[in-house]
PDB file of N, CA and C in Angstrom:
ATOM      1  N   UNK A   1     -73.519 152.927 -34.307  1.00  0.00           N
ATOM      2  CA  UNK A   1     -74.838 152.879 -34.897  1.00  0.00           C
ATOM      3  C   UNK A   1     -75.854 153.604 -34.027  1.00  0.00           C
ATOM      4  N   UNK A   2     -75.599 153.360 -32.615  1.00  0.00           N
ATOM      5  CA  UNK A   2     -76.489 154.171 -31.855  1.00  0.00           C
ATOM      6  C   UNK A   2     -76.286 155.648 -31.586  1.00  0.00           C
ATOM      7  N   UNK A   3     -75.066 156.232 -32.395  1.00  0.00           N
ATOM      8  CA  UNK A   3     -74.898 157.516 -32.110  1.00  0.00           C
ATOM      9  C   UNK A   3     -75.216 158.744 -33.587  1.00  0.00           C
ATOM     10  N   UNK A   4     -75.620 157.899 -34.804  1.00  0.00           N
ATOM     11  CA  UNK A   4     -75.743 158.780 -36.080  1.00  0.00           C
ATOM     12  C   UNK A   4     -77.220 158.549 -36.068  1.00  0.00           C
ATOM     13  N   UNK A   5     -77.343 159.889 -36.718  1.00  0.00           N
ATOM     14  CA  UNK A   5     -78.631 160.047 -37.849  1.00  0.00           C
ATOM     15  C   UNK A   5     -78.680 160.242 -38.900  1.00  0.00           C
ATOM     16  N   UNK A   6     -78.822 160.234 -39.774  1.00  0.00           N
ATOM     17  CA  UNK A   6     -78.744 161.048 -41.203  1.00  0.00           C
ATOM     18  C   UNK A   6     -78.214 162.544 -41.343  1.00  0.00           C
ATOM     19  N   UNK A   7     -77.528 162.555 -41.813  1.00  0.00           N
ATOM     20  CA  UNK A   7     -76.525 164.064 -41.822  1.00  0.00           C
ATOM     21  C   UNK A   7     -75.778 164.140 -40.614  1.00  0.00           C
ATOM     22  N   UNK A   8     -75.536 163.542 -39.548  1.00  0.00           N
ATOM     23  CA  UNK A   8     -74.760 163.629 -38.309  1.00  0.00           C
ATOM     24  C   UNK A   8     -73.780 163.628 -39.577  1.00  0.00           C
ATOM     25  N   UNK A   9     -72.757 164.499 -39.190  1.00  0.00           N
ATOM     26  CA  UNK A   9     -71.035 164.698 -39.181  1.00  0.00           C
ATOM     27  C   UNK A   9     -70.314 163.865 -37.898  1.00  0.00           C
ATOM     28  N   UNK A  10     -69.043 163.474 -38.594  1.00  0.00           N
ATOM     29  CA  UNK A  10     -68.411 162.507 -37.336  1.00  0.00           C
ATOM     30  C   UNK A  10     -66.947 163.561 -38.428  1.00  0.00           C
ATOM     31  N   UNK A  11     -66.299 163.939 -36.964  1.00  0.00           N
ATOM     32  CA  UNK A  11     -64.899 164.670 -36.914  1.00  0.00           C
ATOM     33  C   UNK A  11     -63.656 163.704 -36.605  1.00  0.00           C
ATOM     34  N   UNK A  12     -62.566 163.362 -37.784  1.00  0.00           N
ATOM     35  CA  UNK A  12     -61.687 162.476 -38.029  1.00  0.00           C
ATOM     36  C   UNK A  12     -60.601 163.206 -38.763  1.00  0.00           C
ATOM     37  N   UNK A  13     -59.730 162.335 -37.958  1.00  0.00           N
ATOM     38  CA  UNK A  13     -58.027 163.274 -38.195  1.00  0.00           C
ATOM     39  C   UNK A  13     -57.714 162.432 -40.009  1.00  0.00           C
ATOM     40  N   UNK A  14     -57.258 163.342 -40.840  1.00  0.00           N
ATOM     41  CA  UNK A  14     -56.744 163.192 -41.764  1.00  0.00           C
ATOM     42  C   UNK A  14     -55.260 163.397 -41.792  1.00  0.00           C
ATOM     43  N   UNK A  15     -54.160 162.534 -42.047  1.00  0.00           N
ATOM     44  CA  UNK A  15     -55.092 161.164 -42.775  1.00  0.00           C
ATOM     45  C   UNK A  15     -55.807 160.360 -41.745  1.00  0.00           C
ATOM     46  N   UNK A  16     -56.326 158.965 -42.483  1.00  0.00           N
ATOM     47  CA  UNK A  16     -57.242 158.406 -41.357  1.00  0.00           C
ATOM     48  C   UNK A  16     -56.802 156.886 -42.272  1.00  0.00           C
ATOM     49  N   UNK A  17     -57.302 156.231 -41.479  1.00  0.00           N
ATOM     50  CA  UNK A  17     -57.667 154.134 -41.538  1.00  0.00           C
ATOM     51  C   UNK A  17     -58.638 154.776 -42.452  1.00  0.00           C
ATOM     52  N   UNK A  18     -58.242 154.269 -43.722  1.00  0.00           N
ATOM     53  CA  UNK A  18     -59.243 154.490 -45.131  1.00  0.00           C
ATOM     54  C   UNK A  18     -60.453 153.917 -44.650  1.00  0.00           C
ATOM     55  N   UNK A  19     -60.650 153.017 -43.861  1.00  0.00           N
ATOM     56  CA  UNK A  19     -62.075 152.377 -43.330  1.00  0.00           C
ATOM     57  C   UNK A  19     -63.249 153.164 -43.172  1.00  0.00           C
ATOM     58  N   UNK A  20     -62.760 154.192 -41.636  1.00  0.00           N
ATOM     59  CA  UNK A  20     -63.477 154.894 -41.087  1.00  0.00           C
ATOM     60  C   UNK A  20     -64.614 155.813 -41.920  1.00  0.00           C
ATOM     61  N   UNK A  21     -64.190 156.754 -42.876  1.00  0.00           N
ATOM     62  CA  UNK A  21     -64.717 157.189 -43.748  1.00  0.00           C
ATOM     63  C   UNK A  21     -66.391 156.154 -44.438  1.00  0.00           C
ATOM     64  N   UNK A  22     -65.845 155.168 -44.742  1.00  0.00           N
ATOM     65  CA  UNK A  22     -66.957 154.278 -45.159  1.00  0.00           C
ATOM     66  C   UNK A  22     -67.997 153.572 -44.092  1.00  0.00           C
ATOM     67  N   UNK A  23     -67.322 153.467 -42.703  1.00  0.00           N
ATOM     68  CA  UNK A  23     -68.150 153.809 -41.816  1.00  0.00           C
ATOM     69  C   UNK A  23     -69.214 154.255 -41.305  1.00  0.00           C
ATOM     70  N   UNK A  24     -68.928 155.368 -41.335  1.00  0.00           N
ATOM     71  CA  UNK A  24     -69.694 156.700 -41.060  1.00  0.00           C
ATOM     72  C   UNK A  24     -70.434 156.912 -42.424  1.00  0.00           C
ATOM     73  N   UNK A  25     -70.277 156.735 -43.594  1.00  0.00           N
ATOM     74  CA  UNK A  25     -71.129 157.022 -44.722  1.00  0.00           C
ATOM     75  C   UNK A  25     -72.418 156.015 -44.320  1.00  0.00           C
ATOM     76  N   UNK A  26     -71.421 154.482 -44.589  1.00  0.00           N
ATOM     77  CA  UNK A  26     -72.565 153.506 -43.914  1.00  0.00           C
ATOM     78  C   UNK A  26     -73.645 154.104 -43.368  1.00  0.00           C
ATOM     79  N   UNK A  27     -73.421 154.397 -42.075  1.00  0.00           N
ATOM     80  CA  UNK A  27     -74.542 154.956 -40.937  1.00  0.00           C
ATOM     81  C   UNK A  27     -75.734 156.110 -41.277  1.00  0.00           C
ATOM     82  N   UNK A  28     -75.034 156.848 -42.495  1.00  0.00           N
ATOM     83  CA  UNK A  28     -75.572 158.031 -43.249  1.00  0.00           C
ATOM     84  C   UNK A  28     -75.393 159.340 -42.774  1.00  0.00           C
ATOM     85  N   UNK A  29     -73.958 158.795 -41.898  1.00  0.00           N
ATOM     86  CA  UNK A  29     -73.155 160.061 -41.417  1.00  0.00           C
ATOM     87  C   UNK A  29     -72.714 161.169 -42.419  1.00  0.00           C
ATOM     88  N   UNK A  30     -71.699 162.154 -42.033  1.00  0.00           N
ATOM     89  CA  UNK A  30     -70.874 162.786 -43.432  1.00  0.00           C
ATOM     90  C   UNK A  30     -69.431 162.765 -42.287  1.00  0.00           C
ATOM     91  N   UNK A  31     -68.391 162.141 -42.668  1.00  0.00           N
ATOM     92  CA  UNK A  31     -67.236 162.672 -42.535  1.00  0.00           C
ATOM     93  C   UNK A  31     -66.798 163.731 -42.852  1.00  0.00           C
ATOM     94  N   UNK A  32     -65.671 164.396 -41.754  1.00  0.00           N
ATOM     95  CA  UNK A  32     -65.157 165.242 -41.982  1.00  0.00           C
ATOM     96  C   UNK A  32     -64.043 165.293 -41.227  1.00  0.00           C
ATOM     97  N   UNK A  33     -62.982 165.758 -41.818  1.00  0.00           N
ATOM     98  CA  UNK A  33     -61.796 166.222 -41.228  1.00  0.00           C
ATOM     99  C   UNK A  33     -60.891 167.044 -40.946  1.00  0.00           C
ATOM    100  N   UNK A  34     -60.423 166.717 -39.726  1.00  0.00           N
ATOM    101  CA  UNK A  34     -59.240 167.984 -39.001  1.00  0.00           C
ATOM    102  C   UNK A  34     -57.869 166.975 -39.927  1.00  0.00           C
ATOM    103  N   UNK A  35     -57.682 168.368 -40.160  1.00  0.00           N
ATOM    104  CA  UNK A  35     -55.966 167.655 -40.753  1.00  0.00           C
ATOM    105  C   UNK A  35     -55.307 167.575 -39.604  1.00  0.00           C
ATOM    106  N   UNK A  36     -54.082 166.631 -39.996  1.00  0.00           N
ATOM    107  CA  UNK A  36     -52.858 166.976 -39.864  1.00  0.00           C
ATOM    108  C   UNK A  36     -51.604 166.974 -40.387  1.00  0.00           C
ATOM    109  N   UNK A  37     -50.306 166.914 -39.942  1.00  0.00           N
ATOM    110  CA  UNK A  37     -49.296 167.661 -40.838  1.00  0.00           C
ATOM    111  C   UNK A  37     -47.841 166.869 -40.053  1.00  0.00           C
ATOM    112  N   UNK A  38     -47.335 165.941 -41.164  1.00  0.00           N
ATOM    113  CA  UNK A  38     -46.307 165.311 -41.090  1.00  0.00           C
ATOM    114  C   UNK A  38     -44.963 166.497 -40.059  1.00  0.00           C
ATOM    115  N   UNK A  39     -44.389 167.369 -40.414  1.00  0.00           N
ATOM    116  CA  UNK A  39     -43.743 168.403 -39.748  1.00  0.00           C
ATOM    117  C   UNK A  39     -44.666 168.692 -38.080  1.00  0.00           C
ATOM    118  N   UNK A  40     -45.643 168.690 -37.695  1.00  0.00           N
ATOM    119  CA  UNK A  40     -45.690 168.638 -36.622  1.00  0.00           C
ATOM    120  C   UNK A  40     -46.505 166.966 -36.201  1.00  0.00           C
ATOM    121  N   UNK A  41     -45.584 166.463 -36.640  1.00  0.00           N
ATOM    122  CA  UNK A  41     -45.722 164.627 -35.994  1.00  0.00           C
ATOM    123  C   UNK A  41     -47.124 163.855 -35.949  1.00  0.00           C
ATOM    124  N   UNK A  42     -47.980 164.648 -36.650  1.00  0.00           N
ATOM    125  CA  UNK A  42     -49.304 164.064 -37.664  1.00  0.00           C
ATOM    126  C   UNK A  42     -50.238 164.248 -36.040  1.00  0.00           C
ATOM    127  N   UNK A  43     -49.891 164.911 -34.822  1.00  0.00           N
ATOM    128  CA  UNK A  43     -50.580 165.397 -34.005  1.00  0.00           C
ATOM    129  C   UNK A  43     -51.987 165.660 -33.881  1.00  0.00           C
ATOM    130  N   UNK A  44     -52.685 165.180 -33.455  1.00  0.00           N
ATOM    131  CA  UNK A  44     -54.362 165.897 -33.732  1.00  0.00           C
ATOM    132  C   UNK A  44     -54.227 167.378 -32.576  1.00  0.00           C
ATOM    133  N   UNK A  45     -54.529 168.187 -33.444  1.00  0.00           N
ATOM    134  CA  UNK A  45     -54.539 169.847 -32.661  1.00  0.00           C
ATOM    135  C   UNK A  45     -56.219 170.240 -32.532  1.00  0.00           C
ATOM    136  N   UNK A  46     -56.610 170.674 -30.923  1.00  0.00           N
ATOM    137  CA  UNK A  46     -57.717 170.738 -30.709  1.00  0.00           C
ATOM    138  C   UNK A  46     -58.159 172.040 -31.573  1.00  0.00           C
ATOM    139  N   UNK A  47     -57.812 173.072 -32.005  1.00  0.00           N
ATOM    140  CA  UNK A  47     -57.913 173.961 -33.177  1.00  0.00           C
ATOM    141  C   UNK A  47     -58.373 173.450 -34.506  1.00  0.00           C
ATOM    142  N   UNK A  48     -57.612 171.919 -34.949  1.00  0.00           N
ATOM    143  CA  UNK A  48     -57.580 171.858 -36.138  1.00  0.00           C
ATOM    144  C   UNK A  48     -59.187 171.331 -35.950  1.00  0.00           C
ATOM    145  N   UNK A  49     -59.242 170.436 -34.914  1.00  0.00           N
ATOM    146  CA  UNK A  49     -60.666 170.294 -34.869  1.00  0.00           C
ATOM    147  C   UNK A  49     -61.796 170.728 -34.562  1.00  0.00           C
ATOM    148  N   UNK A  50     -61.864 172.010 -33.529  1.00  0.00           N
ATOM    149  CA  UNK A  50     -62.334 173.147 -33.564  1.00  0.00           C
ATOM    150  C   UNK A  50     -62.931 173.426 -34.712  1.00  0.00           C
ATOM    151  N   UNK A  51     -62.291 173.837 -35.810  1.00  0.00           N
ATOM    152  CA  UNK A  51     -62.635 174.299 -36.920  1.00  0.00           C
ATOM    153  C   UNK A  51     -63.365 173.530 -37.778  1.00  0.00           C
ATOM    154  N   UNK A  52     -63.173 172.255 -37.583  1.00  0.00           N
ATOM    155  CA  UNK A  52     -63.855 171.244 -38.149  1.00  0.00           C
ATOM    156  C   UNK A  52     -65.182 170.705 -38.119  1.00  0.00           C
ATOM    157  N   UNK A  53     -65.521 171.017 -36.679  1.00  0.00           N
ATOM    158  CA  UNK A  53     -66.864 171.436 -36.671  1.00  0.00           C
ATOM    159  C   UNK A  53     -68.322 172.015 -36.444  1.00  0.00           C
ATOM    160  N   UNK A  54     -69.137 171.484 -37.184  1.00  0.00           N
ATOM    161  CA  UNK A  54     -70.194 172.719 -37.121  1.00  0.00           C
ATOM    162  C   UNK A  54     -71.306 172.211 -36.538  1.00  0.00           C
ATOM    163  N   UNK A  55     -72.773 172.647 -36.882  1.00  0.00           N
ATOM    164  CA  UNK A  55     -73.472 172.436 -35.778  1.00  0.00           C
ATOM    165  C   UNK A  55     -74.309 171.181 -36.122  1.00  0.00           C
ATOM    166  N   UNK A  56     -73.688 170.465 -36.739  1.00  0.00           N
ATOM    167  CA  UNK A  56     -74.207 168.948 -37.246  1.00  0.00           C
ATOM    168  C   UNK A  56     -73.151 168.218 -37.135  1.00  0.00           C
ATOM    169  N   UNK A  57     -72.057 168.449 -36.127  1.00  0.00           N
ATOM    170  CA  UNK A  57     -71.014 167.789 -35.518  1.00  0.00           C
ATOM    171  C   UNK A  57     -72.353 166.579 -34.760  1.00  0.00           C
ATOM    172  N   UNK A  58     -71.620 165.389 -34.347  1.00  0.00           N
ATOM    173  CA  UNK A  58     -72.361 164.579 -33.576  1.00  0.00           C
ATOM    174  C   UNK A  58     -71.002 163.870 -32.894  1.00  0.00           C
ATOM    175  N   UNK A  59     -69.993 163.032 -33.282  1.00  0.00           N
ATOM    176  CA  UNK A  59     -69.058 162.961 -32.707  1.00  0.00           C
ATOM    177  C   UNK A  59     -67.712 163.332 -33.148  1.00  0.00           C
ATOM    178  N   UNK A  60     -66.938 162.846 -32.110  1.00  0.00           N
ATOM    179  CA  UNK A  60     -65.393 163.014 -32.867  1.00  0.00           C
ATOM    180  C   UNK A  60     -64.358 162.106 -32.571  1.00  0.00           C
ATOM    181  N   UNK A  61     -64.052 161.565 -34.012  1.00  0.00           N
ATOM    182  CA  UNK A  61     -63.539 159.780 -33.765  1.00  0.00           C
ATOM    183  C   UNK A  61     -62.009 159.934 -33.191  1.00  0.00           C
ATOM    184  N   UNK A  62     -61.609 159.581 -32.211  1.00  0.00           N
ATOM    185  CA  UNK A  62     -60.137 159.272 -31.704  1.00  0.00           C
ATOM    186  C   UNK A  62     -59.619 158.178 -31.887  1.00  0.00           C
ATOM    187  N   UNK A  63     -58.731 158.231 -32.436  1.00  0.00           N
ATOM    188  CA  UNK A  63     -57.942 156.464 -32.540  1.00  0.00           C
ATOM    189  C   UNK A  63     -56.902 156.346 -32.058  1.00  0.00           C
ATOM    190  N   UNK A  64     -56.238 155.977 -30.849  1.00  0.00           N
ATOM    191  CA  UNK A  64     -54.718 156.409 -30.288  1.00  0.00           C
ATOM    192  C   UNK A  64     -54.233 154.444 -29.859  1.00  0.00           C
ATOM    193  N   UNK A  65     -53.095 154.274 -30.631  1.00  0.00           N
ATOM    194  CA  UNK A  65     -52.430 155.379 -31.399  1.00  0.00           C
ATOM    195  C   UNK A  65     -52.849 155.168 -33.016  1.00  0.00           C
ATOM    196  N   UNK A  66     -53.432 156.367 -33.310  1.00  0.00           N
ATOM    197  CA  UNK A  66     -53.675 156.483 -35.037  1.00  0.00           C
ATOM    198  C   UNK A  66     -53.124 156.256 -35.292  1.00  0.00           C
ATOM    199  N   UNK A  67     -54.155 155.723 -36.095  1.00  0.00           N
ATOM    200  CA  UNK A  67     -53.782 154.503 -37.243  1.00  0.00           C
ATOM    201  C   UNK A  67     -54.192 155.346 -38.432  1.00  0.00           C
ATOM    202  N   UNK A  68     -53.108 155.594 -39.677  1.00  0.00           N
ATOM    203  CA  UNK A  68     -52.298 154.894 -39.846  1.00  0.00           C
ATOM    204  C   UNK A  68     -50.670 155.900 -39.904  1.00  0.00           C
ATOM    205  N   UNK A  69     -50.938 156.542 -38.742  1.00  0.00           N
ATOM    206  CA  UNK A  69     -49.251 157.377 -38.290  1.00  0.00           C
ATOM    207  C   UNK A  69     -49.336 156.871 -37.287  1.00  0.00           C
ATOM    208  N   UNK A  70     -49.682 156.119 -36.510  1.00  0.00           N
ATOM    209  CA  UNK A  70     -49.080 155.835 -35.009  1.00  0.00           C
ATOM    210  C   UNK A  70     -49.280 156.604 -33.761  1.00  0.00           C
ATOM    211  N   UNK A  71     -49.025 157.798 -34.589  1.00  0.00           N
ATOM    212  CA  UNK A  71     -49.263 158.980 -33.139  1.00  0.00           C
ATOM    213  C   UNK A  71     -50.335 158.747 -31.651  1.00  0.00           C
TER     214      UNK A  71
END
């Protein structure tokens, strides 16, 4: 709560804990996500998130071990 503003983006590995998403809306964040990809072990790749965001990035949610692959 102490880290959004309105339009803050929060960067989250897809898939994700269906939660998180509603989260961050809550707050009046915007989710967004870095994929990932069953064939390379649902991995978060600093690229995939790289790309993910822009200049209304504010954070970037880690969950280890993500939930809901474990990784």
């Amino acid at each position: 709560m102490g880290l959004l503003d309105p339009g803050d983006e929060v960067v989250m590995s897809n898939p994700y804990y269906a939660c998180y998403p509603n989260f961050v809306e809550y707050l009046g964040g915007e989710p967004v996500f870095a994929y990932t990809h069953e064939e390379e072990g649902f991995g978060l790749e600093p690229g995939a998130v790289a790309g993910a965001m822009t200049s209304s990035s504010k954070a970037i949610l880690i969950n280890s071990p993500c939930n809901p692959t474990g990784t």
